[in-house]
Protein backbone atom coordinates (compact mmCIF):
# COMPACT_ATOMS: atom_id res chain seq x y z
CA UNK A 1 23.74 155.52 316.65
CA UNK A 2 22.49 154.02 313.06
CA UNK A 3 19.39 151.39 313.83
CA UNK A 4 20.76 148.17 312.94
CA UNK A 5 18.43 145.14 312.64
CA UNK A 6 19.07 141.25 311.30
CA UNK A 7 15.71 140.36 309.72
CA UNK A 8 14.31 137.62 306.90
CA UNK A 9 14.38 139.70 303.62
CA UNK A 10 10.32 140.73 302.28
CA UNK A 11 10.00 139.90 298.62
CA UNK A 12 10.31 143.30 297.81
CA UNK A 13 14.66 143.13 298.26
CA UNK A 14 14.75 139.63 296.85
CA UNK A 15 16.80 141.22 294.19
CA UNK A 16 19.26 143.60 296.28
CA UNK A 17 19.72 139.96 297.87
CA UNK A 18 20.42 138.39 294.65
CA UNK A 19 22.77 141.27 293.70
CA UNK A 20 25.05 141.05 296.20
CA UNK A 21 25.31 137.35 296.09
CA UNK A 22 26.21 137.47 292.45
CA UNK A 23 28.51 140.26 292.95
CA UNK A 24 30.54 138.19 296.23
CA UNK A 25 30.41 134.68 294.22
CA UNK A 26 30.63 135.20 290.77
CA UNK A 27 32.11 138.93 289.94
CA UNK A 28 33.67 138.01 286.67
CA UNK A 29 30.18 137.55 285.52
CA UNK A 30 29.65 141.28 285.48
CA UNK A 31 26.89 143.39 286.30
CA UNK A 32 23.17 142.01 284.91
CA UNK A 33 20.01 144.30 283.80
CA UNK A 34 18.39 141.78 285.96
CA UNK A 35 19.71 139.50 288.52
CA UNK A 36 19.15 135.37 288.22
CA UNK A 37 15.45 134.56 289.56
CA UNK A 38 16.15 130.94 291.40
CA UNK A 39 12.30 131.07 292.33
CA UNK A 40 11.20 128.92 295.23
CA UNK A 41 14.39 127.83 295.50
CA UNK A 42 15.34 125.97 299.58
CA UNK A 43 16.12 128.51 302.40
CA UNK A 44 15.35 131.73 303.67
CA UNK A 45 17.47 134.79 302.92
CA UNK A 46 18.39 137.23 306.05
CA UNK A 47 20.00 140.51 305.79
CA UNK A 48 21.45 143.29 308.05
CA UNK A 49 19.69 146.33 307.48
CA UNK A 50 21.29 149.82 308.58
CA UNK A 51 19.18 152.26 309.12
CA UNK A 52 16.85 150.49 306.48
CA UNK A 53 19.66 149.59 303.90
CA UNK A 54 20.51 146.43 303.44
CA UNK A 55 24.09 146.00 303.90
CA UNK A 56 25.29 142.13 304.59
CA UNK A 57 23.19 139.08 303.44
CA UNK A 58 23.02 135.13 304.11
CA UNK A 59 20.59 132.22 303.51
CA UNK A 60 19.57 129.73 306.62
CA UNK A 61 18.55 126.39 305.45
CA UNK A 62 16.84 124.57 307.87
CA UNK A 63 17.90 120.31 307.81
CA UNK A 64 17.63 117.19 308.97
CA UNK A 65 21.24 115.34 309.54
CA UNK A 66 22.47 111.63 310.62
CA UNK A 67 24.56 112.07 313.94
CA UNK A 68 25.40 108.63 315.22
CA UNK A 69 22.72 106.49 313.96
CA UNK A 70 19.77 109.00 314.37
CA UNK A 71 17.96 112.52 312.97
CA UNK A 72 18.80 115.55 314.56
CA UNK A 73 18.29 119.08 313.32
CA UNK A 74 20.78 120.73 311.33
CA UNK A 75 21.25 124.59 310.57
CA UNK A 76 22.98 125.63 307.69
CA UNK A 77 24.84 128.91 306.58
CA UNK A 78 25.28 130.02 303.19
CA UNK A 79 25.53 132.64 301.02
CA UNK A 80 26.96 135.03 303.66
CA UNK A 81 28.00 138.16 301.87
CA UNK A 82 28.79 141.91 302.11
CA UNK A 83 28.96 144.47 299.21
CA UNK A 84 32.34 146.22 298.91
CA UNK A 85 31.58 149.37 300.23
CA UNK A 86 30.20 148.03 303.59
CA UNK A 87 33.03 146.01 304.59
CA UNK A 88 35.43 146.02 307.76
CA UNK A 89 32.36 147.16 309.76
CA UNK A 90 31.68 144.26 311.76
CA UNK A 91 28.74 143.00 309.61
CA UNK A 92 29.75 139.56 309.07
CA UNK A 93 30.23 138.81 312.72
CA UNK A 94 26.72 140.19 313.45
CA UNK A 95 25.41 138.02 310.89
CA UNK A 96 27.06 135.09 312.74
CA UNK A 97 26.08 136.11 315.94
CA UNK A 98 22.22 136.79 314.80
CA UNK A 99 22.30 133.65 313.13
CA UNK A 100 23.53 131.43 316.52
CA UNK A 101 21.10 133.10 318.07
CA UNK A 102 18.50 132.57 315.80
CA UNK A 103 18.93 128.43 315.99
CA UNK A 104 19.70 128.67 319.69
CA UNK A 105 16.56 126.74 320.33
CA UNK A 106 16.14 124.24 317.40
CA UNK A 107 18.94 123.47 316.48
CA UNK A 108 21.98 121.61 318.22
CA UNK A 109 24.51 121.93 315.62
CA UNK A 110 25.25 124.27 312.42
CA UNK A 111 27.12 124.11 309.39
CA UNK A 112 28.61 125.69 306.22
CA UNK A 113 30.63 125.24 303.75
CA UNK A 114 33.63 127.83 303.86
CA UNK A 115 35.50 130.37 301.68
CA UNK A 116 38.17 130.48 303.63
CA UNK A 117 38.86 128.14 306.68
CA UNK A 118 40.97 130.47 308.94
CA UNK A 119 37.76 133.07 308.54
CA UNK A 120 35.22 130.52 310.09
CA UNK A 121 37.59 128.72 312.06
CA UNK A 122 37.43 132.48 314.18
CA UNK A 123 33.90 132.03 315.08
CA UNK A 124 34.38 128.82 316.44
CA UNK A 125 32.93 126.51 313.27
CA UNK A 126 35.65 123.59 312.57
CA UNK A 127 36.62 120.90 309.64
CA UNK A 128 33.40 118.33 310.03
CA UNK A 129 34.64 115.87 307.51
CA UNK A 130 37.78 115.52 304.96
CA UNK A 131 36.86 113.55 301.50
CA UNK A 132 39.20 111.53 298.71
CA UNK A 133 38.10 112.37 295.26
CA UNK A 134 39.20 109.63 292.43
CA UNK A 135 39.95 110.42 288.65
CA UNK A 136 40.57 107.93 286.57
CA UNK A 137 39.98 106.33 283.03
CA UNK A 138 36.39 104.82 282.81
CA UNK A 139 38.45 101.17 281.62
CA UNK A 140 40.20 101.24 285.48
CA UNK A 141 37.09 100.45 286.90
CA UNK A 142 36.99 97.59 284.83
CA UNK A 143 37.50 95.12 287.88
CA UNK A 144 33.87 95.79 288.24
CA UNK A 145 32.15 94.86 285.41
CA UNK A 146 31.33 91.36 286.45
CA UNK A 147 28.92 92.47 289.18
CA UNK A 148 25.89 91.60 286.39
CA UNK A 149 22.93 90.83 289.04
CA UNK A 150 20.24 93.60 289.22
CA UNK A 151 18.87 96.31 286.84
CA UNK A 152 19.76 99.85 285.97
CA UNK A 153 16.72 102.16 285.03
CA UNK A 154 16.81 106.04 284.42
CA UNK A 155 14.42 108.08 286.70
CA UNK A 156 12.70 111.35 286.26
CA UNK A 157 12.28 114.46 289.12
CA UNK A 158 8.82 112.96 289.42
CA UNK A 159 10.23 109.40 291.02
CA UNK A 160 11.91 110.67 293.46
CA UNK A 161 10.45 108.47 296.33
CA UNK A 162 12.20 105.63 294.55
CA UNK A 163 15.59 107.01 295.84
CA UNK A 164 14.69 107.85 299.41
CA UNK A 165 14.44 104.43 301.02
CA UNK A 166 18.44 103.86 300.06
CA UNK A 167 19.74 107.19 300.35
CA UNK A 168 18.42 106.96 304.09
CA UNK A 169 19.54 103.86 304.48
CA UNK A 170 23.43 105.14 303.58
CA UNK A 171 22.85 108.11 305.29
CA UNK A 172 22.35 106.64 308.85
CA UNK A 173 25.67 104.50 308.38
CA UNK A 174 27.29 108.11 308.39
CA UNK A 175 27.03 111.39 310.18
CA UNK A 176 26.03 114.49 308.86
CA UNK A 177 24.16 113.31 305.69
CA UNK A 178 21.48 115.54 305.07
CA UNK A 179 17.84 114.06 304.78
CA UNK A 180 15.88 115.33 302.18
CA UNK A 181 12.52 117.11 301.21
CA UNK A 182 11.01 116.78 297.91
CA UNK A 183 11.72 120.17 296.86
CA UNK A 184 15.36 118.97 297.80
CA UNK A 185 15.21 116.02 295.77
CA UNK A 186 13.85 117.90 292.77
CA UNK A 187 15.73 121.01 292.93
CA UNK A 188 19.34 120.09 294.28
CA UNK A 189 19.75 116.48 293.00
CA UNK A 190 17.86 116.31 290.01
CA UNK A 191 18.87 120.02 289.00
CA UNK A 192 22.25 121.72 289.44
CA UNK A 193 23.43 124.75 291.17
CA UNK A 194 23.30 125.76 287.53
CA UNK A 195 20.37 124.81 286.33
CA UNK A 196 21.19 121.90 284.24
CA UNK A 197 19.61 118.31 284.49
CA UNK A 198 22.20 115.57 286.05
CA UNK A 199 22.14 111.51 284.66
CA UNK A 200 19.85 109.83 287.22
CA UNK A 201 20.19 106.03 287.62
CA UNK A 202 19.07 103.66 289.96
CA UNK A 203 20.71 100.03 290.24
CA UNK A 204 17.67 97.31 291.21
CA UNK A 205 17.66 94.26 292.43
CA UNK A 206 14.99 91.96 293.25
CA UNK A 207 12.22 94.99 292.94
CA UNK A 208 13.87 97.08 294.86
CA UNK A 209 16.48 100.17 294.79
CA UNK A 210 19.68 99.45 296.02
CA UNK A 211 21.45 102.41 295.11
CA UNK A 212 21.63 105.32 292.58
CA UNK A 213 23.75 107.32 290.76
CA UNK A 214 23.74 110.76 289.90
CA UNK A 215 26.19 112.42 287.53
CA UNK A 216 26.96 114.84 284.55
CA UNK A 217 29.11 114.76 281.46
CA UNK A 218 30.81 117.87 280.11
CA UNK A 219 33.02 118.52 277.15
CA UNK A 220 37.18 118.92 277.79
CA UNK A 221 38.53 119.35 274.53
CA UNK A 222 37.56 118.40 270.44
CA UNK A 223 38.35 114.87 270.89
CA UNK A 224 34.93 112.59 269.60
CA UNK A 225 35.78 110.98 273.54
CA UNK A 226 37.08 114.23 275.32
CA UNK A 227 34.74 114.41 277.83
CA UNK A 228 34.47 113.93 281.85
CA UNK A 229 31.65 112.13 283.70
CA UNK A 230 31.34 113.61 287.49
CA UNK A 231 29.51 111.74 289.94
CA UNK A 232 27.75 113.94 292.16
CA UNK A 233 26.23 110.93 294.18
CA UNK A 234 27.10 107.27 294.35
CA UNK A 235 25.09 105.84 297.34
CA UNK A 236 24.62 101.88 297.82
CA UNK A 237 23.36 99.96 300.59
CA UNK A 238 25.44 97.14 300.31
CA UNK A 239 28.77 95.76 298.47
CA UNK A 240 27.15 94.52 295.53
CA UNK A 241 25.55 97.39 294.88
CA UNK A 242 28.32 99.71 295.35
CA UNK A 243 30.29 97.48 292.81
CA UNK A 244 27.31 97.61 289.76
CA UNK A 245 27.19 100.85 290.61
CA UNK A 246 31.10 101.14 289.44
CA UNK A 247 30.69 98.63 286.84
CA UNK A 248 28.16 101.19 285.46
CA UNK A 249 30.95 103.47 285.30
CA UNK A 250 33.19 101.24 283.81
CA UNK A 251 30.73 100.95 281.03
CA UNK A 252 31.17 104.66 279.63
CA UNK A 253 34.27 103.81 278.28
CA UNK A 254 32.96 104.39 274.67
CA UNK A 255 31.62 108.17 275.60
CA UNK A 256 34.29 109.74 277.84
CA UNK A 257 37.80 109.12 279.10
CA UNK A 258 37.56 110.39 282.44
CA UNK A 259 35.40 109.51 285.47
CA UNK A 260 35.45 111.84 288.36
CA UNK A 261 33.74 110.43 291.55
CA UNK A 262 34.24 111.63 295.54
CA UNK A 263 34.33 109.02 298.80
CA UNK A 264 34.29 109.34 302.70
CA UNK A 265 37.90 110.01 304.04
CA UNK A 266 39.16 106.68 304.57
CA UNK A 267 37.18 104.95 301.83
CA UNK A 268 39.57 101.75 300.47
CA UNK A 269 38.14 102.31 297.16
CA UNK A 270 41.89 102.64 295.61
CA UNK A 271 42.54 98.80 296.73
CA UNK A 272 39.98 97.78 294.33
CA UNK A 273 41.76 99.01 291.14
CA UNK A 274 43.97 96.92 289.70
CA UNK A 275 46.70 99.88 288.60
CA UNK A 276 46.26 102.28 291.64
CA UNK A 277 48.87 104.01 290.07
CA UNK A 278 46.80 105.08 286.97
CA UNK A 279 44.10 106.99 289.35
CA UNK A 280 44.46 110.27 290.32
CA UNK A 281 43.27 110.12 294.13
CA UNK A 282 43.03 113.54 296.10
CA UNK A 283 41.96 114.26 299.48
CA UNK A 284 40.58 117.76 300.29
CA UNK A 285 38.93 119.46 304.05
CA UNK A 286 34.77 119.47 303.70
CA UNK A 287 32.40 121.65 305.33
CA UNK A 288 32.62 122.61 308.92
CA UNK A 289 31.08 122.53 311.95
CA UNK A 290 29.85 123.70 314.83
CA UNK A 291 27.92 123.32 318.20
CA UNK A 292 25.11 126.08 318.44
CA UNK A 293 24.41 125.47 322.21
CA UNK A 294 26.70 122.95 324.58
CA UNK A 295 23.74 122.24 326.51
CA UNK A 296 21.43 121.40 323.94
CA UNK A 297 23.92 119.85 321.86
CA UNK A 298 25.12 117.31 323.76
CA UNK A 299 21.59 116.25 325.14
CA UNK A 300 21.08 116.13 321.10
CA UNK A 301 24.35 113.26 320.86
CA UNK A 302 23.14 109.42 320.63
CA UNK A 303 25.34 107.91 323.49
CA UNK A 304 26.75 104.24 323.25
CA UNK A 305 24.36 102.14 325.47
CA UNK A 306 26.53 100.72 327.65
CA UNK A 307 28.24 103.91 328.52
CA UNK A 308 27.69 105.63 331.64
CA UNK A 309 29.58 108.74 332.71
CA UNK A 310 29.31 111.88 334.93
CA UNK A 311 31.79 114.49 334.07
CA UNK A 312 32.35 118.03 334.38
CA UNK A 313 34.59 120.41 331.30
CA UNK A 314 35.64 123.89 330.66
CA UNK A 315 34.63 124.88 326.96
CA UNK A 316 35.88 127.97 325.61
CA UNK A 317 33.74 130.03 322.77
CA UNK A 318 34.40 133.72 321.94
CA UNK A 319 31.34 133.59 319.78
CA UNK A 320 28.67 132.45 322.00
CA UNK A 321 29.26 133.25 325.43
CA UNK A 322 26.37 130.81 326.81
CA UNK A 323 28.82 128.17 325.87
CA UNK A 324 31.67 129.57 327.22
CA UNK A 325 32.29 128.12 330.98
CA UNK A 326 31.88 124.73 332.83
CA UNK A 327 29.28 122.40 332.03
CA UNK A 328 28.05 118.98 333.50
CA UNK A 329 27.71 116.13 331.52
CA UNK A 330 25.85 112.74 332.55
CA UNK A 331 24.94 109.58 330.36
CA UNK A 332 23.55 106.66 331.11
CA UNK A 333 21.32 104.48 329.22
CA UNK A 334 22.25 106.04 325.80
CA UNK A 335 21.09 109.54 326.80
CA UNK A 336 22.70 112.43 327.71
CA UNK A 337 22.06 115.65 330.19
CA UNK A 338 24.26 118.33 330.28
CA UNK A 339 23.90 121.54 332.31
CA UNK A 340 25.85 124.66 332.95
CA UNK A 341 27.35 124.65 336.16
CA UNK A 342 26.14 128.10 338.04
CA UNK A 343 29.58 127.80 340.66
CA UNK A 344 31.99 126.26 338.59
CA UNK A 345 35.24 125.03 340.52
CA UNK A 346 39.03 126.89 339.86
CA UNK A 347 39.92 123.81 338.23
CA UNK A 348 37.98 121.03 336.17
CA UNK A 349 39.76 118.02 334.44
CA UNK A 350 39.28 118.51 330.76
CA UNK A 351 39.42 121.82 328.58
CA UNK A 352 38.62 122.45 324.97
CA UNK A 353 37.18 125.23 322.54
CA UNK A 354 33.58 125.19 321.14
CA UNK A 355 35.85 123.56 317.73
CA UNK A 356 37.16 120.92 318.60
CA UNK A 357 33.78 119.93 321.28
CA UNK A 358 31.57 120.41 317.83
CA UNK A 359 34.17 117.92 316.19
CA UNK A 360 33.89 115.55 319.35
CA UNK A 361 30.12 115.10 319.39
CA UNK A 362 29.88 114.42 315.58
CA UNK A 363 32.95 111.72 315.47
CA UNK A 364 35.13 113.52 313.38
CA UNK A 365 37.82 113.42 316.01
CA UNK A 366 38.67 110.79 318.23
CA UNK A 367 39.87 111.71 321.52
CA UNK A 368 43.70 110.60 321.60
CA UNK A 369 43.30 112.92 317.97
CA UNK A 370 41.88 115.81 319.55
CA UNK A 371 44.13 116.03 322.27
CA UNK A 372 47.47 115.57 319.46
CA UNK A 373 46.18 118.02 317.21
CA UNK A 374 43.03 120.29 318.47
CA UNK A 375 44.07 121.55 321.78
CA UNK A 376 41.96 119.28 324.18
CA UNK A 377 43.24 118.89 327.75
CA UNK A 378 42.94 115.89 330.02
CA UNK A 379 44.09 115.79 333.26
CA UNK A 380 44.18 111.87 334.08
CA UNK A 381 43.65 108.31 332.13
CA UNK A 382 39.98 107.67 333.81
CA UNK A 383 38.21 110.71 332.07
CA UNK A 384 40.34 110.09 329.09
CA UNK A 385 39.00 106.65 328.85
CA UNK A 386 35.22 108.25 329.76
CA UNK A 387 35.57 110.76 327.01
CA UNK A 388 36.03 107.90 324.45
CA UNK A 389 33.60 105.80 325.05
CA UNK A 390 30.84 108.38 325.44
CA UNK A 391 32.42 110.07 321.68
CA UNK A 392 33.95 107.12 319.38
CA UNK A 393 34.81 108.62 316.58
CA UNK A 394 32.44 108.46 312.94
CA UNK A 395 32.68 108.06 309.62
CA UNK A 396 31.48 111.95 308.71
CA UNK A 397 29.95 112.85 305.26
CA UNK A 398 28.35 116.17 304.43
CA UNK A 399 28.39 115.81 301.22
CA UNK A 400 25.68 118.12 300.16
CA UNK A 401 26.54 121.30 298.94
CA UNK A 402 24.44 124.35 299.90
């Protein structure tokens, strides 16, 4: 039998690492003398090593997320990748499986952003949040431009700190924001995955930052205005801020004649324009999902305070078999305990896989959704009504790409 071991990579294969990620993500690159040194960029890179080789790769970033109003700790998955010749050999699920056990402890939920849905969707991760995505001329967002209170000023990598206090602020109105480090701040929002330096704004008012903006321009064709402004971030902590912030937009209508910027699903922002016709407005599936341990989890879950509930539920997870079974949920007070029963009963009243649980606890799903369209099972109206109120559903936005 070969010796097979998951293990954080030692400096020393930093480049095999690097290798196969360029090969997996961007192949019509071609093969480099040397391979793209990201330097202390955030997470840790794992690998599978057979019999010493290293033959199937990810990163594990280690977050901070909203969930209902509060922090919890997030696992992420990236960069998951296997070189040609050590395919169909099981690798990726023993990443997976490594991985879940890895977090087991720390962290309640996981996420990643996937290649292909159906793949993930296997191992039990599910959609965490859809998003709308506007293009439009910069002059559409003219209905804006008489939001003239406050201040726009230009900020460098080193004033980061002045963007915290609002992107927090926006954060815990949603679930599944990401909170961020300074090495976040300076390398993922003040840098892009490629290296290049974004537009950083923020929008003040009375000494003090009520939102930001974050964007790039690039070039679309030889025309002196043929260019495209993408927001990567628009985050305000209130309506007048959200509407300089657009008025800002509106105002680039001399440099570029497209402005590309993404929402929350169910964000009204096409009401505001005065020709919704004339904006392009497409909604596309996020990241996903998923629950690393029931138990843990659902302790993790802010409860609504005037809930109380005791309820028992089969769960279903091919993945991690400590979360397949029964468990026993009680809340009261906000605050949740669950517990595995050890002698479950033949029959409990409500059944659903690890999937649709993970999209439960975060709010992406209300109930009466998840039992029309992800498989949940309720036996009678009174846990129906006690599943609910213990999981209203959320406005979800991971909107960080990692």
């Amino acid at each position: 039998m070969p010796d097979t071991e998951f293990r954080l990579l030692p400096p020393d294969r930093r480049k095999e690492y690097q290798r196969i990620v360029e090969y997996a993500f961007s192949p019509e690159d071609g093969v480099r003398e040397e391979p793209v040194d990201h330097g202390d960029e955030p997470g840790d890179a794992f690998g599978i090593f057979v019999d010493g080789d290293l033959v199937s790769v990810c990163k594990h970033y280690d977050f901070e997320a909203s969930l209902r109003g509060t922090w919890v700790p997030l696992a992420g998955l990236a960069a998951v990748a296997t070189p040609p010749e050590h395919r169909r050999r099981g690798h990726v699920r023993a990443t997976i499986d490594a991985s879940l056990d890895r977090w087991r402890d720390k962290f309640p939920l996981a996420a990643l952003w996937p290649f292909e849905r159906a793949f993930y969707r296997r191992f039990g991760w599910a959609t965490a949040n859809n998003y709308l995505e506007y293009s439009c001329s910069p002059t559409a967002l003219s209905f804006a431009r008489d939001a003239t209170e406050g201040r726009f000023k230009q900020v460098t990598p080193d004033e980061w700190r002045t963007l915290r206090p609002a992107h927090e602020t926006h954060a815990l109105r949603r679930t599944l924001t990401l909170r961020r480090d300074e090495a976040w701040w300076r390398d993922r929002v003040f840098r892009t995955l490629d290296d290049d330096r974004p537009y950083v704004y923020t929008y003040e008012r009375g000494d003090e930052v009520r939102g930001y903006l974050v964007y790039t321009v690039e070039r679309t064709g030889d025309g002196v205005d043929d260019r495209e402004l993408e927001v990567r971030e628009l985050v305000a902590v209130d309506e007048a801020a959200h509407r300089s912030l657009l008025g800002f937009l509106a105002d680039h209508d001399s440099q570029v004649d497209s402005v590309t910027v993404s929402t929350e699903d169910g964000n009204k922002l096409l009401d505001r324009f005065d020709d919704p016709s004339a904006v392009d407005c497409r909604r596309h599936a996020g990241p996903m999902v998923r629950i690393v341990d029931v138990e843990h989890a659902l302790a993790a879950v802010p409860y609504p305070d005037d809930v109380s509930a005791d309820l028992v539920f089969r769960v279903t997870d091919e993945t991690a078999p400590w979360n397949d079974g029964v468990f026993h949920l009680d809340v009261s007070g906000g605050a949740g305990e669950c517990a595995r029963v050890a002698d479950p009963p033949d029959t409990v009243g409500a059944s659903l896989d690890i999937g649709t649980l993970s999209q439960l606890a975060v709010g992406y799903h209300s109930v009466a959704d998840a039992r029309r369209v992800a498989g949940l099972t309720v036996d009678d109206a009174a846990l129906t009504t006690a599943l609910a109120s213990l999981f209203p559903p959320e406005t979800v936005r991971l909107r960080t790409f990692f």
